[in-house]
N, C-alpha and C. Protein backbone atom coordinates (compact mmCIF):
# COMPACT_ATOMS: atom_id res chain seq x y z
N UNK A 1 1.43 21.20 -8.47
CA UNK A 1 2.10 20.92 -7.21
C UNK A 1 1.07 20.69 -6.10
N UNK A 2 1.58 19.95 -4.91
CA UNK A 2 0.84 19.26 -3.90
C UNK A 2 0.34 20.82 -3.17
N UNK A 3 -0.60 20.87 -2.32
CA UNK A 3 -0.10 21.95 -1.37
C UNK A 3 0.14 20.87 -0.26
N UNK A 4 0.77 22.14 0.33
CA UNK A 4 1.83 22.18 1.26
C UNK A 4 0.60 21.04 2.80
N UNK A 5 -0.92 22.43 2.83
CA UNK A 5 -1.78 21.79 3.70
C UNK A 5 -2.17 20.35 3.61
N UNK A 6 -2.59 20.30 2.05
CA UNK A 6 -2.96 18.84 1.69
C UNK A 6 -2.02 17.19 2.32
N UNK A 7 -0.55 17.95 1.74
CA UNK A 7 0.41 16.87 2.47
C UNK A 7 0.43 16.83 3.73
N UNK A 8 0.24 17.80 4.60
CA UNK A 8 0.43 17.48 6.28
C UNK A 8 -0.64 17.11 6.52
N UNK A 9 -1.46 16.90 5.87
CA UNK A 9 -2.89 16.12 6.64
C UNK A 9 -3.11 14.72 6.51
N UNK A 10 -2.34 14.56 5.04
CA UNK A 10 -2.02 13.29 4.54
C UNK A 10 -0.72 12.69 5.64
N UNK A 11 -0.05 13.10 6.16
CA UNK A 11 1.26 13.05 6.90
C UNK A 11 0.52 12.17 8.33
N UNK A 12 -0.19 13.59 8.57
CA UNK A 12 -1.02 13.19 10.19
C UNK A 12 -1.57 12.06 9.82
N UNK A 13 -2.28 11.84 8.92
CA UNK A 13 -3.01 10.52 8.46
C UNK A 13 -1.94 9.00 8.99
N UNK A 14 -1.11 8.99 7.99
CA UNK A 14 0.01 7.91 7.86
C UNK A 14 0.70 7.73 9.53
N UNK A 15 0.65 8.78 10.15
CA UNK A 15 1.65 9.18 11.77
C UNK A 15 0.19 8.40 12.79
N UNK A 16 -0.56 8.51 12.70
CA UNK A 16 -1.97 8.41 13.73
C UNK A 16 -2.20 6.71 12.82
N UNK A 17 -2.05 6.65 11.98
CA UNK A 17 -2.45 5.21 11.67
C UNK A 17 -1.67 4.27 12.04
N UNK A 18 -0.13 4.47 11.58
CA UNK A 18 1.21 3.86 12.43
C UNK A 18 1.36 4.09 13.80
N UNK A 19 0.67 4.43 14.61
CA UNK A 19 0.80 4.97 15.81
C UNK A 19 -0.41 3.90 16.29
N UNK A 20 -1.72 3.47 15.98
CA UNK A 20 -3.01 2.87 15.78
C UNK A 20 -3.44 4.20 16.95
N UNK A 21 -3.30 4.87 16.73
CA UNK A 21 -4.49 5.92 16.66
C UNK A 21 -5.30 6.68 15.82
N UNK A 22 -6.48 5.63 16.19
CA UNK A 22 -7.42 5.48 15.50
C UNK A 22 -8.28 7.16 15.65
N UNK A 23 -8.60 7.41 16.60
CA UNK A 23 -8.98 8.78 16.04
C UNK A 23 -8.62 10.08 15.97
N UNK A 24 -7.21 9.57 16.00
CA UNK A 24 -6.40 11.04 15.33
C UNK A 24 -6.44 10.90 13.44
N UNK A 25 -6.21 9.75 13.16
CA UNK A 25 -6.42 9.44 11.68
C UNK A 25 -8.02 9.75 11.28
N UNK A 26 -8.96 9.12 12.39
CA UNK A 26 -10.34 9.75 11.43
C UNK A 26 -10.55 11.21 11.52
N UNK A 27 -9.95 12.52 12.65
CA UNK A 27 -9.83 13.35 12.45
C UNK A 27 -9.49 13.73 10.97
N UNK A 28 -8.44 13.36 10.49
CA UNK A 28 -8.09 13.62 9.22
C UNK A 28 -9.33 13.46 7.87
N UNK A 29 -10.17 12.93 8.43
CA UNK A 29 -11.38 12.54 7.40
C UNK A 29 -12.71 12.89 7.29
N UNK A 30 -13.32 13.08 6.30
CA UNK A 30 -14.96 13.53 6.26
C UNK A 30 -15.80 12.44 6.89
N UNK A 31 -16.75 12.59 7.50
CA UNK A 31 -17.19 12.02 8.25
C UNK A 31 -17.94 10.47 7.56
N UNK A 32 -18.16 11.06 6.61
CA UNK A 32 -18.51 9.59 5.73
C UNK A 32 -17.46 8.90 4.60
N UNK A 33 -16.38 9.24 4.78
CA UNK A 33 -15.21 9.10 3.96
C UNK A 33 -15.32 7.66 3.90
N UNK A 34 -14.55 7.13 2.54
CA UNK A 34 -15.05 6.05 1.86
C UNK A 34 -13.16 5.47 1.73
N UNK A 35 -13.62 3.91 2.44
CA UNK A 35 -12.38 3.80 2.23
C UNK A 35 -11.74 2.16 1.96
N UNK A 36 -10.34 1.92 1.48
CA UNK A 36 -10.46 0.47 1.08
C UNK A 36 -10.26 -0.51 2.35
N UNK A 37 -10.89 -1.30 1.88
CA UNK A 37 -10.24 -2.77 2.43
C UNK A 37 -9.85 -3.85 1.86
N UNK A 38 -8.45 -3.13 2.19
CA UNK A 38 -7.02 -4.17 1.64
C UNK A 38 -6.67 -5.29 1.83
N UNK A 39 -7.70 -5.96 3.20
CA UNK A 39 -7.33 -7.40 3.10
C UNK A 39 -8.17 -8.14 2.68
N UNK A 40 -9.78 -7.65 2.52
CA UNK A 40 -10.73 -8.66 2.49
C UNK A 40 -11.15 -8.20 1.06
N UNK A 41 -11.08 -6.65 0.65
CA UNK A 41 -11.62 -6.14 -1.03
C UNK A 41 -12.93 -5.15 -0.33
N UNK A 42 -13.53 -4.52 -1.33
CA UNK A 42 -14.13 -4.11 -1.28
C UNK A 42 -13.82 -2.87 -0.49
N UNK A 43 -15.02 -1.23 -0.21
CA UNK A 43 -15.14 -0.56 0.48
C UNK A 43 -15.78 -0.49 2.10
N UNK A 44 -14.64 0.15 2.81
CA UNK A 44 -15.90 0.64 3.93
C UNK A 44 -16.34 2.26 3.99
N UNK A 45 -17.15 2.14 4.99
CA UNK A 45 -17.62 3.91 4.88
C UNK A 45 -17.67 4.76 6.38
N UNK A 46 -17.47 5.07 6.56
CA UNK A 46 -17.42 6.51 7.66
C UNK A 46 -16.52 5.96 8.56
N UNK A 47 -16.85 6.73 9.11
CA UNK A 47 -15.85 6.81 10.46
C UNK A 47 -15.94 5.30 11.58
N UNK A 48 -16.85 4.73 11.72
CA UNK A 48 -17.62 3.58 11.97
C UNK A 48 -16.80 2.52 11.38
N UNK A 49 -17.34 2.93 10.01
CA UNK A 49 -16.59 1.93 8.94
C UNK A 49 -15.22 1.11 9.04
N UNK A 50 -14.11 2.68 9.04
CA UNK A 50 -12.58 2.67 9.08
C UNK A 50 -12.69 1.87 10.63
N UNK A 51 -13.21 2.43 11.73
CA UNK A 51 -12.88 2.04 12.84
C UNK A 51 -12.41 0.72 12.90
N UNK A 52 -13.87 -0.22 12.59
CA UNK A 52 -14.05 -1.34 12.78
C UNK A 52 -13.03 -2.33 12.18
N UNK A 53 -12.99 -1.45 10.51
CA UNK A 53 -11.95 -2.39 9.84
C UNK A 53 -10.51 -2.40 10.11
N UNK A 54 -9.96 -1.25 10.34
CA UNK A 54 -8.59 -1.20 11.25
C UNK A 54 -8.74 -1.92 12.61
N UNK A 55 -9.75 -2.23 13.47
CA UNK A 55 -9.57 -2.70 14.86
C UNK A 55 -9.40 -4.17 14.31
N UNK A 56 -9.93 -4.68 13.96
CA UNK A 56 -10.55 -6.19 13.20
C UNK A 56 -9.13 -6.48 12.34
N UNK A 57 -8.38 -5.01 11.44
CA UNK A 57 -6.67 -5.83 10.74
C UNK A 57 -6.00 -5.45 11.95
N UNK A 58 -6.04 -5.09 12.71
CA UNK A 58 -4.73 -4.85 13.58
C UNK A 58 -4.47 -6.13 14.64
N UNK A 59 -5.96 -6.75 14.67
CA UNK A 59 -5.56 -8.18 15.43
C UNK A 59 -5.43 -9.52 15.03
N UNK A 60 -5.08 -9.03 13.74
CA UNK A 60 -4.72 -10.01 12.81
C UNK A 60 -3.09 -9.95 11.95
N UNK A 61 -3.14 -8.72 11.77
CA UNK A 61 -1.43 -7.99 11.27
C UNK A 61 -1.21 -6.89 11.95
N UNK A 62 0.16 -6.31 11.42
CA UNK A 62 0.75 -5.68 11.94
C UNK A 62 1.15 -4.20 10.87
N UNK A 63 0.80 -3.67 9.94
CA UNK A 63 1.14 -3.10 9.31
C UNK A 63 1.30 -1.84 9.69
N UNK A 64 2.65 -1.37 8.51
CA UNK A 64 3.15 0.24 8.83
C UNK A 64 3.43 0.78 7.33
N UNK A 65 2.73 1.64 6.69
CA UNK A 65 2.91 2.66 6.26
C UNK A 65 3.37 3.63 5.92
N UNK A 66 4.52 4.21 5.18
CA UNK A 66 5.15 5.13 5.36
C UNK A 66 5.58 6.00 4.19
N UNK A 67 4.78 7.08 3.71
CA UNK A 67 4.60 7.62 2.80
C UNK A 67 6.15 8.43 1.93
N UNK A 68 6.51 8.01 0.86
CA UNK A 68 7.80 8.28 0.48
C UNK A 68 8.15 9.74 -0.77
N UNK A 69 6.72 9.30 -1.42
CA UNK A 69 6.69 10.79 -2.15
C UNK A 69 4.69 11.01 -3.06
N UNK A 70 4.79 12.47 -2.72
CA UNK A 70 3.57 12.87 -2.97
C UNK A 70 3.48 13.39 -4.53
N UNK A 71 2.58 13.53 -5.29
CA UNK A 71 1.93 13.79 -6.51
C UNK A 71 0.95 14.23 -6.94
N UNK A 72 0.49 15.01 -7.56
CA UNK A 72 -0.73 14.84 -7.86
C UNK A 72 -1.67 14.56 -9.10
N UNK A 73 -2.91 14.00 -9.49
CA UNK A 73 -2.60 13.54 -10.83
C UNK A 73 -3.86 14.63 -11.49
N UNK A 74 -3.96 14.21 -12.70
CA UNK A 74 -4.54 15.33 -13.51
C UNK A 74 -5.99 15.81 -13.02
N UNK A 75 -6.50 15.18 -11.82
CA UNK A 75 -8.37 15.27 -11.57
C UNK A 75 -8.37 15.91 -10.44
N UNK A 76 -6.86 16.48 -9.65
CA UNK A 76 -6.38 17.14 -8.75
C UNK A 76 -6.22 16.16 -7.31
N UNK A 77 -6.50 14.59 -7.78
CA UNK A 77 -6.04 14.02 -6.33
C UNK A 77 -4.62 13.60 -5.93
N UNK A 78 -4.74 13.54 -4.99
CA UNK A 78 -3.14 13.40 -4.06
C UNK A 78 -2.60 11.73 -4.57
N UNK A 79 -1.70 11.72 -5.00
CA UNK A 79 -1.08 10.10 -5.42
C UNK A 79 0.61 10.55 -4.57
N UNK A 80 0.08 9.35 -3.57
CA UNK A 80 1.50 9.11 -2.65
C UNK A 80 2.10 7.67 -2.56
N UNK A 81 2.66 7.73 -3.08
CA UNK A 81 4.05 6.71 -3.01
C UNK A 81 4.17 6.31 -1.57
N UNK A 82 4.19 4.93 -1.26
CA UNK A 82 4.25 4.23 -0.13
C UNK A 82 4.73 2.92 0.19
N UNK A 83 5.90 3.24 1.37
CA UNK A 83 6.57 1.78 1.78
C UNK A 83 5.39 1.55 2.53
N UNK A 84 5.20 0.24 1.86
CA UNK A 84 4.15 -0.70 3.22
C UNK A 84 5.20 -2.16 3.63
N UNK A 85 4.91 -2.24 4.81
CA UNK A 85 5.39 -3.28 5.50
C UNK A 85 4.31 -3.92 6.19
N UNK A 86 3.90 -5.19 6.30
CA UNK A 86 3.18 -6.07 6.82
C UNK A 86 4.03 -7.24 7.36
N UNK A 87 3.66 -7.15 8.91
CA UNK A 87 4.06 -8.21 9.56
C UNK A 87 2.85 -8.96 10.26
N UNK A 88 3.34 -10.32 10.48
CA UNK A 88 2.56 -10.93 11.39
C UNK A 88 2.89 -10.70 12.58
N UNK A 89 1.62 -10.99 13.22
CA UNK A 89 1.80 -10.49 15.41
C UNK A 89 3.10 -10.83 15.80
N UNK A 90 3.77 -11.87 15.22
CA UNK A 90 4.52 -12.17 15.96
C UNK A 90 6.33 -11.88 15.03
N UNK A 91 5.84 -10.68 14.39
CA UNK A 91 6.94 -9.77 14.01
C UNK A 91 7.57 -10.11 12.41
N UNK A 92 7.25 -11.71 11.85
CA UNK A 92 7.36 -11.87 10.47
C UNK A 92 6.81 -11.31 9.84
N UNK A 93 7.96 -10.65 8.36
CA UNK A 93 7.34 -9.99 7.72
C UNK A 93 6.52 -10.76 6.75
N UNK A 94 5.71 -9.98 5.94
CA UNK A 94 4.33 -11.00 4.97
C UNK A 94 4.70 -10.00 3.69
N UNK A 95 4.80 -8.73 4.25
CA UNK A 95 4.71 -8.38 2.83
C UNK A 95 5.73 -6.95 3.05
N UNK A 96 6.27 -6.74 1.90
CA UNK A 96 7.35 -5.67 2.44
C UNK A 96 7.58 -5.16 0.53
N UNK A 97 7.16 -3.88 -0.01
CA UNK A 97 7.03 -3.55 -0.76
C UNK A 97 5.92 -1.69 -1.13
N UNK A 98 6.40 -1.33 -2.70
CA UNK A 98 6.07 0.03 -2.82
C UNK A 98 4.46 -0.34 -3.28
N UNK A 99 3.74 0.35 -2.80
CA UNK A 99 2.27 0.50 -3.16
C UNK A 99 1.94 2.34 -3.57
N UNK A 100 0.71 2.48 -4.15
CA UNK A 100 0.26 3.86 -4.62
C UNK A 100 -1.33 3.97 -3.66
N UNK A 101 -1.18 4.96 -2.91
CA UNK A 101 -2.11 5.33 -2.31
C UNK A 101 -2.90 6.82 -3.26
N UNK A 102 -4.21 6.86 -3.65
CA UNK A 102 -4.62 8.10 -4.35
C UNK A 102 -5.87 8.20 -3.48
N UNK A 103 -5.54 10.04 -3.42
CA UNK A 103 -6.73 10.42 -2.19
C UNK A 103 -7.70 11.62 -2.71
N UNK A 104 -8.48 11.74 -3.12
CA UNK A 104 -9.43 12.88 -2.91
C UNK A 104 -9.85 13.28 -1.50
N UNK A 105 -9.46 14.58 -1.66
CA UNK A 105 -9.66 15.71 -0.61
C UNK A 105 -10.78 16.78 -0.84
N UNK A 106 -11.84 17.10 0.22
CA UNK A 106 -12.70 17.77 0.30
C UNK A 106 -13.25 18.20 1.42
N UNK A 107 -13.09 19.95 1.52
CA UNK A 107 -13.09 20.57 2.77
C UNK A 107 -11.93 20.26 3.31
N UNK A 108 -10.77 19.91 2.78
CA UNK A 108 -9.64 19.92 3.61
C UNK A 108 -9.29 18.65 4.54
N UNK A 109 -10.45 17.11 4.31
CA UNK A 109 -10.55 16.49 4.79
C UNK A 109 -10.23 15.31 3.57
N UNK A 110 -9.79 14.03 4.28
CA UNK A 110 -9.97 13.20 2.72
C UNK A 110 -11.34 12.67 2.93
N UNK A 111 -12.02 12.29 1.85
CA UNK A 111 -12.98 11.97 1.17
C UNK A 111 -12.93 10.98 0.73
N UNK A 112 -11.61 10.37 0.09
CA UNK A 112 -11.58 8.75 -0.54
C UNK A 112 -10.16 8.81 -0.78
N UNK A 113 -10.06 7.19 -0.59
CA UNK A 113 -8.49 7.15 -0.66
C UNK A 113 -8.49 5.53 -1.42
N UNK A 114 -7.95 5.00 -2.60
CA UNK A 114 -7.72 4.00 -2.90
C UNK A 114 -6.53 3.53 -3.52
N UNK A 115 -6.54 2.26 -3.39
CA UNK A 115 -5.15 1.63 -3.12
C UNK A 115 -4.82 0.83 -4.89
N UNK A 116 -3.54 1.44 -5.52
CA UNK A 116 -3.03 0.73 -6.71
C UNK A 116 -1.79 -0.12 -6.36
N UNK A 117 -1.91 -1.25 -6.80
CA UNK A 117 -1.26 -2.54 -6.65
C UNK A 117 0.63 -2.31 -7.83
């Protein structure tokens, strides 16, 4: 079973990102936390990292997030079930469908989070 802490941090995560507050979500993270980028591929890294790449998709889309059910899988990371919605600026949707978010947590912070299709 999830704990209870693990999910509300994951929660704050998803609430501060849909919100584009940006550093209430890197609160949620280790300072060099490693993370995807979903539109272009590849990783970014720290806090720097996330910044840039969320400032850089947010003026390009519109996406929201919204975590539907938590899991965890056998190596002890968090696998959460997620409505994602992607719109364009000007409110069309692009993409509207369930995705798998899996997170390693360390110190109570996430550490890595990657995205299954």
């Amino acid at each position: 079973m999830v704990g209870t802490s693990s999910i509300e941090l994951i929660r704050r995560a998803y609430q501060a990102f849909n919100a584009r507050d940006i550093d209430g979500a890197l609160a949620t993270m280790q300072p060099d936390v490693e993370w995807p980028n979903g539109m272009e591929g590849g990783t970014v890294h720290g806090h720097a990292g996330v910044r840039q790449y969320w400032t850089r998709q947010w003026g390009m889309i519109n996406p929201h997030v919204e975590p539907m059910t938590f899991d965890v899988d056998e190596a002890g990371r968090v696998l959460v079930g997620v409505h994602q919605v992607v719109r364009d600026l000007s409110g069309k949707v692009l993409l509207d469908r369930m995705v798998e978010h899996l997170y390693s947590l360390e110190g109570e912070l996430i550490r890595s989070m990657e995205i299954r299709e």
